[in-house]
Structure formats: C-alpha cells, structure tokens
C-alpha atoms as a PDB file:
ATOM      1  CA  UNK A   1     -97.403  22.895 -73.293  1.00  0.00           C
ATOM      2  CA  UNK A   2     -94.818  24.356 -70.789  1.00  0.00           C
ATOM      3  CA  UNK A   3     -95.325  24.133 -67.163  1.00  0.00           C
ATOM      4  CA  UNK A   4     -93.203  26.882 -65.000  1.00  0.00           C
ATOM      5  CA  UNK A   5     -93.590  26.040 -61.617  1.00  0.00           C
ATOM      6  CA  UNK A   6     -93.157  28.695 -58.320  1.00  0.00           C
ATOM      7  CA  UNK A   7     -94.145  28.748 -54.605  1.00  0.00           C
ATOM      8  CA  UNK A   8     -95.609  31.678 -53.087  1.00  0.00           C
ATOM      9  CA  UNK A   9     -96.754  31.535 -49.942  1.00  0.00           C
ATOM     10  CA  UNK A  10     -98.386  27.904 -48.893  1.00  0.00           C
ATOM     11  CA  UNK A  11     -99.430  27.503 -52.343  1.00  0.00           C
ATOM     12  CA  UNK A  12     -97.138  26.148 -55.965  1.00  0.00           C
ATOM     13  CA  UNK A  13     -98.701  28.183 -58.737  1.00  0.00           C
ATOM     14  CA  UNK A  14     -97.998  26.396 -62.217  1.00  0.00           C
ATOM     15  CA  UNK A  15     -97.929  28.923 -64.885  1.00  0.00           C
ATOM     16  CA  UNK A  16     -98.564  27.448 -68.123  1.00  0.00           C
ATOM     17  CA  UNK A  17     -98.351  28.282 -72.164  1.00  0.00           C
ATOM     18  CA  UNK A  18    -100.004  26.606 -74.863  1.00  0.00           C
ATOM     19  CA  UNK A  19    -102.169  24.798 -75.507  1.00  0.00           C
ATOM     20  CA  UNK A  20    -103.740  21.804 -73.013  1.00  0.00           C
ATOM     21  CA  UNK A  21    -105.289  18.778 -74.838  1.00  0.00           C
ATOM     22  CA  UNK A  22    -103.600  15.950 -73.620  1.00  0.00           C
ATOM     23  CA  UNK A  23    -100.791  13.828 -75.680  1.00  0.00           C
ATOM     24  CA  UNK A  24     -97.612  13.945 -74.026  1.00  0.00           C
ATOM     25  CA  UNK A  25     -98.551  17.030 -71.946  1.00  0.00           C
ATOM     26  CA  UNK A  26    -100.709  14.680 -70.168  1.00  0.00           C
ATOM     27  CA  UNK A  27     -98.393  12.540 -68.713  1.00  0.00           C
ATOM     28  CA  UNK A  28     -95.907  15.708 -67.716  1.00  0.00           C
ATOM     29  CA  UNK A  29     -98.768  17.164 -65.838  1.00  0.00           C
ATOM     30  CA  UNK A  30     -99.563  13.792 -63.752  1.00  0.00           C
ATOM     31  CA  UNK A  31     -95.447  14.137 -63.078  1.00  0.00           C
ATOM     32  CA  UNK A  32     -96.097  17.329 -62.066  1.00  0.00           C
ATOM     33  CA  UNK A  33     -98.904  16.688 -59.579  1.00  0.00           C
ATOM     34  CA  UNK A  34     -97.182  13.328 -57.748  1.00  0.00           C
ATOM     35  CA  UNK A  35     -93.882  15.325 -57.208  1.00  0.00           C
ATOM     36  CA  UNK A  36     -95.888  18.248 -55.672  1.00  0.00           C
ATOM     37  CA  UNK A  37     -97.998  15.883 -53.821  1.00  0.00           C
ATOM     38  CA  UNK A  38     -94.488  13.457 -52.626  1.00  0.00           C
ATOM     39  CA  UNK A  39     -93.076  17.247 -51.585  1.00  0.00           C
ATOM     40  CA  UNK A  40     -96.030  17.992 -49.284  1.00  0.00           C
ATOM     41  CA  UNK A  41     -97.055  20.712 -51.447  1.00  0.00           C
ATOM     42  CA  UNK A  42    -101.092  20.658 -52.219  1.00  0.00           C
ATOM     43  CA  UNK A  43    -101.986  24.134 -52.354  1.00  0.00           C
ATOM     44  CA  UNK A  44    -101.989  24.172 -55.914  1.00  0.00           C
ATOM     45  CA  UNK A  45    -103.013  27.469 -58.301  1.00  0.00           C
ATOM     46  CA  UNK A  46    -103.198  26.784 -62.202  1.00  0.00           C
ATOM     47  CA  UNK A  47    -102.716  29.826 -64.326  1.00  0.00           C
ATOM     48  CA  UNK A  48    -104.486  29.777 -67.403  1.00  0.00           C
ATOM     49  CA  UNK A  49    -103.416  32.843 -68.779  1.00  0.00           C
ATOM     50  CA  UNK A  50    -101.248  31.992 -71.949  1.00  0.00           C
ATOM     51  CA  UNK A  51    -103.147  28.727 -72.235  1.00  0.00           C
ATOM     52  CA  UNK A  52    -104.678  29.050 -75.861  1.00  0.00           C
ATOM     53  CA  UNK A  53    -106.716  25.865 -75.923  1.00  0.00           C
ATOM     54  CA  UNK A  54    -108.078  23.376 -74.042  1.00  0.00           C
ATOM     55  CA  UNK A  55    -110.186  20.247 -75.058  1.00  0.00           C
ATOM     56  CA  UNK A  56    -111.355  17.815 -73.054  1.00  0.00           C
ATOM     57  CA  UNK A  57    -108.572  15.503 -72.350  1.00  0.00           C
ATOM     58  CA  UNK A  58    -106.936  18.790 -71.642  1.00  0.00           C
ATOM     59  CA  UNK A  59    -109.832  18.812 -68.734  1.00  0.00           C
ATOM     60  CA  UNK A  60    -109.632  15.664 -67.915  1.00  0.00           C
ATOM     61  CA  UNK A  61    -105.845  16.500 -66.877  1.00  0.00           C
ATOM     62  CA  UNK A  62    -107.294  19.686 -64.756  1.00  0.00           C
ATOM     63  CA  UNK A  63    -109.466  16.760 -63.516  1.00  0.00           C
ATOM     64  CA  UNK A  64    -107.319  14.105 -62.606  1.00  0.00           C
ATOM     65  CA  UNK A  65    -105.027  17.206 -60.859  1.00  0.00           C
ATOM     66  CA  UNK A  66    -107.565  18.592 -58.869  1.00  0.00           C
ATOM     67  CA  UNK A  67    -108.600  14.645 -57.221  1.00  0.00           C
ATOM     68  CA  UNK A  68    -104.938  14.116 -56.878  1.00  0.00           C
ATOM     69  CA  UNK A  69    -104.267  17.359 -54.575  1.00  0.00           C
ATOM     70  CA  UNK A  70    -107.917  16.932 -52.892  1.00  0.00           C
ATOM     71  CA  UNK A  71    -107.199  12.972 -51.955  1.00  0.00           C
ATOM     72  CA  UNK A  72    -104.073  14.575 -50.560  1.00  0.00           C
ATOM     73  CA  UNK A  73    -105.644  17.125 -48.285  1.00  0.00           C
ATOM     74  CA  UNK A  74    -105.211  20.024 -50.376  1.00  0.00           C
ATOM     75  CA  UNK A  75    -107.080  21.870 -53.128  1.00  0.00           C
ATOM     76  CA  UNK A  76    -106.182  23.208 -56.611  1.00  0.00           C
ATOM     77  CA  UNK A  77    -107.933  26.955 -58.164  1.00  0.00           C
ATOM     78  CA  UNK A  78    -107.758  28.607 -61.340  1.00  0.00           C
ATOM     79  CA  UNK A  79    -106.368  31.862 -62.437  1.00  0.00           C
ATOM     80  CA  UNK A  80    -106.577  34.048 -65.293  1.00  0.00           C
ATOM     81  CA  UNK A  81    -108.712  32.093 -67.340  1.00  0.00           C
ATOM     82  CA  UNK A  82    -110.004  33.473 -71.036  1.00  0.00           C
ATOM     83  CA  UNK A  83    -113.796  33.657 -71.910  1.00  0.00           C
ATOM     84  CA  UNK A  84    -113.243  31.479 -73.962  1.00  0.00           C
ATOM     85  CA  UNK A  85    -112.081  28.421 -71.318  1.00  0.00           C
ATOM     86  CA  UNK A  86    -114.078  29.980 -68.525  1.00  0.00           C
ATOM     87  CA  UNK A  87    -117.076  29.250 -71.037  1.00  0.00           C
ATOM     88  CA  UNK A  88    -116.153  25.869 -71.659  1.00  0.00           C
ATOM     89  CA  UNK A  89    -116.114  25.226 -67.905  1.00  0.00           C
ATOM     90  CA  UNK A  90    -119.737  26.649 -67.361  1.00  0.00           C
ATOM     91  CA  UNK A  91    -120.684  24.673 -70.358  1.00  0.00           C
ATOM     92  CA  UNK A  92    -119.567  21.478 -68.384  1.00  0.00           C
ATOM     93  CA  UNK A  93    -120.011  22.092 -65.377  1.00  0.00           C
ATOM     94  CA  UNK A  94    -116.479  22.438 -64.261  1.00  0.00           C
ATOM     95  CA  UNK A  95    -117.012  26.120 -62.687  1.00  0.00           C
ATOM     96  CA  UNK A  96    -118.701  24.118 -60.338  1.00  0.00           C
ATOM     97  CA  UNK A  97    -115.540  22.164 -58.749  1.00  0.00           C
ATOM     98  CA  UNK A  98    -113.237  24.564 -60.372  1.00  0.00           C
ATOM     99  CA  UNK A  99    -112.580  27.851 -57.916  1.00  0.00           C
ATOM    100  CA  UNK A 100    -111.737  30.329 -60.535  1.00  0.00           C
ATOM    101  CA  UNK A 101    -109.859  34.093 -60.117  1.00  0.00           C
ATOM    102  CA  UNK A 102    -109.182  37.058 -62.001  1.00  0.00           C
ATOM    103  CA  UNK A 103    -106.271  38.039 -59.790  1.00  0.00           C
ATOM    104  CA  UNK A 104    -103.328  35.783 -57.999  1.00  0.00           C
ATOM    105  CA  UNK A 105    -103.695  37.772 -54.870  1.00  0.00           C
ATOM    106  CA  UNK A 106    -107.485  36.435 -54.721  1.00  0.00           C
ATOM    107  CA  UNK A 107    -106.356  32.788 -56.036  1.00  0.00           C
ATOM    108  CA  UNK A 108    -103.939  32.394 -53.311  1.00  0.00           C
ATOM    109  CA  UNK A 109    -106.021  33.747 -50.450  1.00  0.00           C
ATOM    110  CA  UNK A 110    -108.374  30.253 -51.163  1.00  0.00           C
ATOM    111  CA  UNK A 111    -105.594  28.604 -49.208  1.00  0.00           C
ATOM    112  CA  UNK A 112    -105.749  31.164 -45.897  1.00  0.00           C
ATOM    113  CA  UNK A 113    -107.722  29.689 -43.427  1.00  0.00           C
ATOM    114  CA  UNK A 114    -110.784  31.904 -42.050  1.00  0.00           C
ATOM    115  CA  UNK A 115    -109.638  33.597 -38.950  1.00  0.00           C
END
C-alpha cells in the first residue's frame, strides 16, 4: 500500500494504491493519522480509487482513522470508491459512518460549513 498525501483546501486528501488489508500498512496508516492529527489537520478525505482490495483489517484501519480524526474534532470521507468496496461497506454497515463521493469537489465540500 502507498499513501500520497496533499492538502487542498482545509482538508489532507490521502490518495492511496493497492491493496488495504492490514500487515505493515496498518501501522503506516496509524503514523499517518497521529502526524495529521499532531499538525492540526483533521479534515481528512481517503481516496479509494486505485485501492484494489480491502478486507477487514483493511477496515478496521479506515476504522480506527475515522475515531482518531472524529476524537480530534474533525471528520474523515471517502472518495472514488469501486462497487466492489462500496458493496462491502453496505454489506457491513460502514456506508453508514462512512460519507462516501464520486467526485473530490463533492468530498471536500463535507468540510464547508453551511452558510
């Protein structure tokens, strides 16, 4: 799994590629989410677009991700997910805490306050 990281906006978007199911990638993404968090940074948008796979410890890392930015005041949303992960959240339930987006305009306008 590789993790390219950019800020647009108020918002980090980490693009990732491969596939997500835990091992090493696991303990990268936690990384990942404390730096962003230490930064200030909790606006967070994971693109799923070149992710191939995910299993579950693969969500449990969304998981974990998504408490760590919410404890911190923020909020993390998905992009570009496949049918085939977008499936697997329904199946578990995930679409449920999961804000999910076709387009990274629409991802990163979850983070504009309502005027």
């Amino acid at each position: 799994m590789k993790i390219t990281q950019r800020e647009v906006g108020n918002a980090v978007i980490l693009d990732l590629n491969g596939k997500l199911t835990g091992g090493p990638d696991a303990e990268v993404f936690r990384d990942v989410f404390k730096s962003l968090i230490d930064q200030g940074k909790k606006n967070v948008v994971v693109n799923l677009e070149k992710v191939s796979w995910i299993n579950s410890t693969g969500l449990g890392i969304l998981i974990s991700g998504y408490t760590s930015v919410r404890r911190a005041g923020g909020d993390l949303v998905v992009m570009h997910a496949s049918d085939r992960i977008e499936s697997i959240l329904y199946v578990t339930k995930l679409n449920l805490l999961f804000k999910s987006f076709e387009a990274e305009e629409d991802a990163l306008k979850a983070f504009t306050p309502a005027s």
